[in-house]
C-alpha atoms as a PDB file:
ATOM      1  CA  UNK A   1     -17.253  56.414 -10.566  1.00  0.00           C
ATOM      2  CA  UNK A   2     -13.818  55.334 -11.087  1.00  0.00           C
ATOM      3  CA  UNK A   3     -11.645  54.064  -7.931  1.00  0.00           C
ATOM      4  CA  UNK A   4      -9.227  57.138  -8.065  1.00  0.00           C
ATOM      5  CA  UNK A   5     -12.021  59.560  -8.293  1.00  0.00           C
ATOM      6  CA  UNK A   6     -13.409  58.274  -4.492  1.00  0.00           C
ATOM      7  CA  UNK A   7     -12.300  60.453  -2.026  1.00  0.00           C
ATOM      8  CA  UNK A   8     -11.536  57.384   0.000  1.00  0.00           C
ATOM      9  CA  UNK A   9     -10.151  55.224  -2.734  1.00  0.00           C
ATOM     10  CA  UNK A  10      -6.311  53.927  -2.235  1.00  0.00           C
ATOM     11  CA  UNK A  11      -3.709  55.438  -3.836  1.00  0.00           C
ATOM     12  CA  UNK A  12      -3.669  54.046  -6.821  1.00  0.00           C
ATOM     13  CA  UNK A  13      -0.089  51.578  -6.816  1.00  0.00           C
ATOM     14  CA  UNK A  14       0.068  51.572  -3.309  1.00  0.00           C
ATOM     15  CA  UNK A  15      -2.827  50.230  -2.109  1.00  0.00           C
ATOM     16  CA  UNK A  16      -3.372  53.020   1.361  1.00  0.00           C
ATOM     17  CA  UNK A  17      -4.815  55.537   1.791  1.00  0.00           C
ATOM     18  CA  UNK A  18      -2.987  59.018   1.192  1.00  0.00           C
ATOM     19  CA  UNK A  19      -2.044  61.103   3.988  1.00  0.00           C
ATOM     20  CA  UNK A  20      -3.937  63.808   5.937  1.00  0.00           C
ATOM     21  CA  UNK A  21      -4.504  66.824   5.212  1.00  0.00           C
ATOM     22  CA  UNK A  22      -3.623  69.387   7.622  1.00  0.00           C
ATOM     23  CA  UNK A  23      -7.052  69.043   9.758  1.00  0.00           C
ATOM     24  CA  UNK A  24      -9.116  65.713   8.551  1.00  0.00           C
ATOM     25  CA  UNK A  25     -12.304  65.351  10.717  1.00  0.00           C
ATOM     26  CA  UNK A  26     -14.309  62.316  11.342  1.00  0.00           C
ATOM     27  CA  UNK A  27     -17.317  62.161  13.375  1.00  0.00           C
ATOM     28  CA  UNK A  28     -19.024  59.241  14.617  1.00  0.00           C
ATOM     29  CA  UNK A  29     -22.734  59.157  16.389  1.00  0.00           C
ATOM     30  CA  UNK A  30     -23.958  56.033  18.148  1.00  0.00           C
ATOM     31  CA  UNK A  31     -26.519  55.673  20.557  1.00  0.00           C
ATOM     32  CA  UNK A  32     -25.323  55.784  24.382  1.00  0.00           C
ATOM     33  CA  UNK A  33     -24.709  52.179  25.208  1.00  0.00           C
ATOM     34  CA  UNK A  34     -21.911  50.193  25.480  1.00  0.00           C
ATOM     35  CA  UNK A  35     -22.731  47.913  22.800  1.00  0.00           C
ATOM     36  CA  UNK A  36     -21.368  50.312  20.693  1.00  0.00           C
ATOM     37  CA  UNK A  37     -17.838  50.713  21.309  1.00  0.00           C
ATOM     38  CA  UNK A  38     -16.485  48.488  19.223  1.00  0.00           C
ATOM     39  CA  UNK A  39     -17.257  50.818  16.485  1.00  0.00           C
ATOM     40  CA  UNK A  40     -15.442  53.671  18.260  1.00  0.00           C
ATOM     41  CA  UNK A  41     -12.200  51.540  19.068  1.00  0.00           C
ATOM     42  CA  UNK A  42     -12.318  49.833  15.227  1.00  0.00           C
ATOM     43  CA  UNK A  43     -12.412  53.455  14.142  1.00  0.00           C
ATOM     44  CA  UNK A  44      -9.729  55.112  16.137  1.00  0.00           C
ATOM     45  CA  UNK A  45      -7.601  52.090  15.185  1.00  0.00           C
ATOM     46  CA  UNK A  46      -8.221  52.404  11.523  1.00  0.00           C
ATOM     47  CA  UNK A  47      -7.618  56.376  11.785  1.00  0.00           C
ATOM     48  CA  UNK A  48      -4.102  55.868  13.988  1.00  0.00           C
ATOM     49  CA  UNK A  49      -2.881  53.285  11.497  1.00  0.00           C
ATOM     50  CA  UNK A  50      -3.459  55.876   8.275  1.00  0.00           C
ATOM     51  CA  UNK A  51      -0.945  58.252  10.797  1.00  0.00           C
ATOM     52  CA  UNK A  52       1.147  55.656  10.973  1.00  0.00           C
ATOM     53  CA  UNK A  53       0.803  55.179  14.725  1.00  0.00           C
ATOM     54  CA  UNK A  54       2.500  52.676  15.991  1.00  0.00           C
ATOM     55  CA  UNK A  55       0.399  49.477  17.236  1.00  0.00           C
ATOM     56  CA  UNK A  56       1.561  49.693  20.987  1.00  0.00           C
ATOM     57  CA  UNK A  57       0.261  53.912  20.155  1.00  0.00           C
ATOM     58  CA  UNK A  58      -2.502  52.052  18.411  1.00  0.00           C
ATOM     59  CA  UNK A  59      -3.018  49.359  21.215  1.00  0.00           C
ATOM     60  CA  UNK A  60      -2.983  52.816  23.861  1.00  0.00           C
ATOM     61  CA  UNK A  61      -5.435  55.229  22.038  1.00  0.00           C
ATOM     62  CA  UNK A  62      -7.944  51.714  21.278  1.00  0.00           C
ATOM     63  CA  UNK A  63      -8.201  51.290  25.333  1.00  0.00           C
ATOM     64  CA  UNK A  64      -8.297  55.252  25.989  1.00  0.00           C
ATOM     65  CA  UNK A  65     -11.272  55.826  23.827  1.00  0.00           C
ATOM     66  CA  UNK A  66     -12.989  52.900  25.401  1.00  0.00           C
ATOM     67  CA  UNK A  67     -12.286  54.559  29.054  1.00  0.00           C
ATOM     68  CA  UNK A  68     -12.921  57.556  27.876  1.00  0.00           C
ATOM     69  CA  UNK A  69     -16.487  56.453  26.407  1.00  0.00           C
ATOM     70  CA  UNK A  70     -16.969  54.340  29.936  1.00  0.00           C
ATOM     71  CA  UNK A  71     -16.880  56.981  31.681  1.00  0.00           C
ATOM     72  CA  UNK A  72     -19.497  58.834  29.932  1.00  0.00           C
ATOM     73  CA  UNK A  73     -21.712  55.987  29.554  1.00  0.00           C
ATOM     74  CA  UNK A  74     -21.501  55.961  33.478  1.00  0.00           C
ATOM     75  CA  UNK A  75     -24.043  59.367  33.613  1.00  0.00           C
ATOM     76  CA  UNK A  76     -25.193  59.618  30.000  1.00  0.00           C
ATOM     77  CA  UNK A  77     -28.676  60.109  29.790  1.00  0.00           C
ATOM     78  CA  UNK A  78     -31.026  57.385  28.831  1.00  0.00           C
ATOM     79  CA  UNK A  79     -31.932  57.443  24.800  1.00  0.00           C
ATOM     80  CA  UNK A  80     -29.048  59.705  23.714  1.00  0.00           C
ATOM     81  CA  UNK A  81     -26.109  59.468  21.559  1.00  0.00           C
ATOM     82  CA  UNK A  82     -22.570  59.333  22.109  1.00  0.00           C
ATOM     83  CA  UNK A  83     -20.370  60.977  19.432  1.00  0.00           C
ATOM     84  CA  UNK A  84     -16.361  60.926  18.877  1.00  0.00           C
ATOM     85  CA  UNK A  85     -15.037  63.387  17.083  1.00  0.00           C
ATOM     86  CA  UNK A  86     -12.010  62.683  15.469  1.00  0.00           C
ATOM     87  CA  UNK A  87      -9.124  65.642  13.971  1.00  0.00           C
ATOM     88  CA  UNK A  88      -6.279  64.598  12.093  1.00  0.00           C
ATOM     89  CA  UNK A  89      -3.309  66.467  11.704  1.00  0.00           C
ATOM     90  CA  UNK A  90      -0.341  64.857  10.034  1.00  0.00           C
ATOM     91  CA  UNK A  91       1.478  63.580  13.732  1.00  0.00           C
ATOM     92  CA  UNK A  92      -1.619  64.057  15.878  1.00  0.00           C
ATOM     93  CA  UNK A  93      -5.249  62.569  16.637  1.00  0.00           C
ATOM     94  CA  UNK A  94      -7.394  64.584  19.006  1.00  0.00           C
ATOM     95  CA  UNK A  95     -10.385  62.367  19.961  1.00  0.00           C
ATOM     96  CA  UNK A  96     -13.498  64.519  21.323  1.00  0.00           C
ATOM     97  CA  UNK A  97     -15.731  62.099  22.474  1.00  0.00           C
ATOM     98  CA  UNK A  98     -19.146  63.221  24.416  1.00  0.00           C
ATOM     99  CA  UNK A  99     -22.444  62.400  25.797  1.00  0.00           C
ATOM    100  CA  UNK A 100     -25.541  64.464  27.485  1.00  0.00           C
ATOM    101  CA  UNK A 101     -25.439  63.900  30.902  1.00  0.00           C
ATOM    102  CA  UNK A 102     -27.198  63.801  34.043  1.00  0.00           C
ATOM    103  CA  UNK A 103     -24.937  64.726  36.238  1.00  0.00           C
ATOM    104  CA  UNK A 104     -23.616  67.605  34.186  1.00  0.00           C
ATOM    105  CA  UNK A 105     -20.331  67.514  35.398  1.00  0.00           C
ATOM    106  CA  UNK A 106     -16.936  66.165  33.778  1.00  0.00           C
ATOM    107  CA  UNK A 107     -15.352  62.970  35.384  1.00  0.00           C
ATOM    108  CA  UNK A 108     -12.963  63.390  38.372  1.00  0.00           C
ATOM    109  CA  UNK A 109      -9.182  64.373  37.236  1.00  0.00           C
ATOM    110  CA  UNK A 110      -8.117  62.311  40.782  1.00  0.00           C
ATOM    111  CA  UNK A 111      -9.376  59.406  39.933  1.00  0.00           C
ATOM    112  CA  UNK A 112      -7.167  55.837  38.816  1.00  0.00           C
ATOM    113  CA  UNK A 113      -9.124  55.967  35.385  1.00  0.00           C
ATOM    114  CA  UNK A 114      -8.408  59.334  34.812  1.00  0.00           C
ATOM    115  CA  UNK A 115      -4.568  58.560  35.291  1.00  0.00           C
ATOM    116  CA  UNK A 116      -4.466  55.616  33.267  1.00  0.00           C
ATOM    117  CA  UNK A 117      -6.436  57.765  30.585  1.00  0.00           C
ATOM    118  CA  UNK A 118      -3.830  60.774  30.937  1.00  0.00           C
ATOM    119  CA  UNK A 119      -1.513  57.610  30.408  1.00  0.00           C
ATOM    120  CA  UNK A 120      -2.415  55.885  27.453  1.00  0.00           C
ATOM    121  CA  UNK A 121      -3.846  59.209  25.670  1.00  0.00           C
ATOM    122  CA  UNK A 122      -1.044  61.991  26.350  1.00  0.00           C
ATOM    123  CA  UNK A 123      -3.324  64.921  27.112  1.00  0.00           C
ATOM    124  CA  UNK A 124      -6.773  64.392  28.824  1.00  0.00           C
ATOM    125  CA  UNK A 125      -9.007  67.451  29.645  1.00  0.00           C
ATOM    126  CA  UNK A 126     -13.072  67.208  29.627  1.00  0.00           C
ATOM    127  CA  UNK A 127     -15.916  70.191  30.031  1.00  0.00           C
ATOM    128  CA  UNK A 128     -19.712  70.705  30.165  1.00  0.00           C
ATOM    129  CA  UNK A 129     -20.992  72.079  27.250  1.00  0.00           C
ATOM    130  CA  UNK A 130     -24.436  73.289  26.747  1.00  0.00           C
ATOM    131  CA  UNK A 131     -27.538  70.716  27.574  1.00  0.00           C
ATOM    132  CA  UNK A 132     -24.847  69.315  30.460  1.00  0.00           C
ATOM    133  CA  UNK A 133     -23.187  67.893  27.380  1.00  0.00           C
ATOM    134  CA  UNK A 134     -19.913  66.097  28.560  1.00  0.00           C
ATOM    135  CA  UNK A 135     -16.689  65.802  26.438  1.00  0.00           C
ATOM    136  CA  UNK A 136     -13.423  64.426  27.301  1.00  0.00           C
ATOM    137  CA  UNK A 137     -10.793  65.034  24.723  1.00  0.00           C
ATOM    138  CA  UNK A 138      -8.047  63.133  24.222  1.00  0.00           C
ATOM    139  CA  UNK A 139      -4.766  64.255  22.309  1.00  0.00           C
ATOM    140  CA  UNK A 140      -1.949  62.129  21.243  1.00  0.00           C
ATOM    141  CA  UNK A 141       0.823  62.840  18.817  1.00  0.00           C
ATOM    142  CA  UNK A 142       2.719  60.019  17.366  1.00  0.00           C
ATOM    143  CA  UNK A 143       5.904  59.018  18.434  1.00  0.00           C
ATOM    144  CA  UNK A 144       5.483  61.305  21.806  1.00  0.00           C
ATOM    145  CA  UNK A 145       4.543  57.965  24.199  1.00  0.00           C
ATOM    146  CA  UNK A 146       2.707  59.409  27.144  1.00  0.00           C
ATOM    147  CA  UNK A 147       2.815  62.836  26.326  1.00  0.00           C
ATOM    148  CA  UNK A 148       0.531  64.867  24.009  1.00  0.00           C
END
């Protein structure tokens, strides 16, 4: 298999990666510990930089997904995974990330974390989802700082 027949080979001559497609999806599965997060945050990095984020945008989504993941960890159920889903769009990442719970509710919106999430992601919202599944999704289009 030849470099330019990969689907994630560079472009050949330019040495990136080619652009999006209109909805790119990436989804990562780790088990529920905070061990783990360095994973998440090298990922959302690496996927922000191909959408030509910029690194304080960068720098903001890194620290949101880690908060984000934080506060799931806080209830997540013992022996479960935590998964981020990632969906590209040509000026937008919307980061998914969730864990099974046991409280099986979402995190407090009037909380100081949630603000400095809303903050450094654009648009926050969470839900329970079947098996008191908890997501928090984070949205943030580039070039928009603070706003989704």
């Amino acid at each position: 298999m030849t470099e330019e027949s990969t689907p994630w080979a560079s472009t050949p001559g330019t040495g990136t990666l080619p652009p999006p497609k209109a909805r790119d999806q990436v989804t990562i599965k780790r088990p529920a510990e905070g061990a783990y997060l360095s994973v998440l945050r090298t990922a959302t990095a690496g996927l922000a930089a191909r959408l030509d984020f910029t690194l304080d945008e960068i720098e903001d989504l890194r620290i949101a997904v880690d908060e984000a993941c934080a506060m799931l960890l806080a209830q997540a159920e013992a022996g479960t995974s935590l998964e981020c889903d990632f969906t590209l769009s040509p000026d937008t990442m919307t980061i998914a990330v969730s864990a099974e719970s046991t409280l099986g509710r979402p995190p407090a919106k009037d909380t100081f974390a949630w603000t400095v999430l809303s903050a450094l992601a654009g648009s926050v919202d969470s839900h329970v989802g079947p098996g008191d599944r908890v997501t928090i999704v984070l949205r943030k289009s580039r070039g928009h700082a603070g706003s989704g």
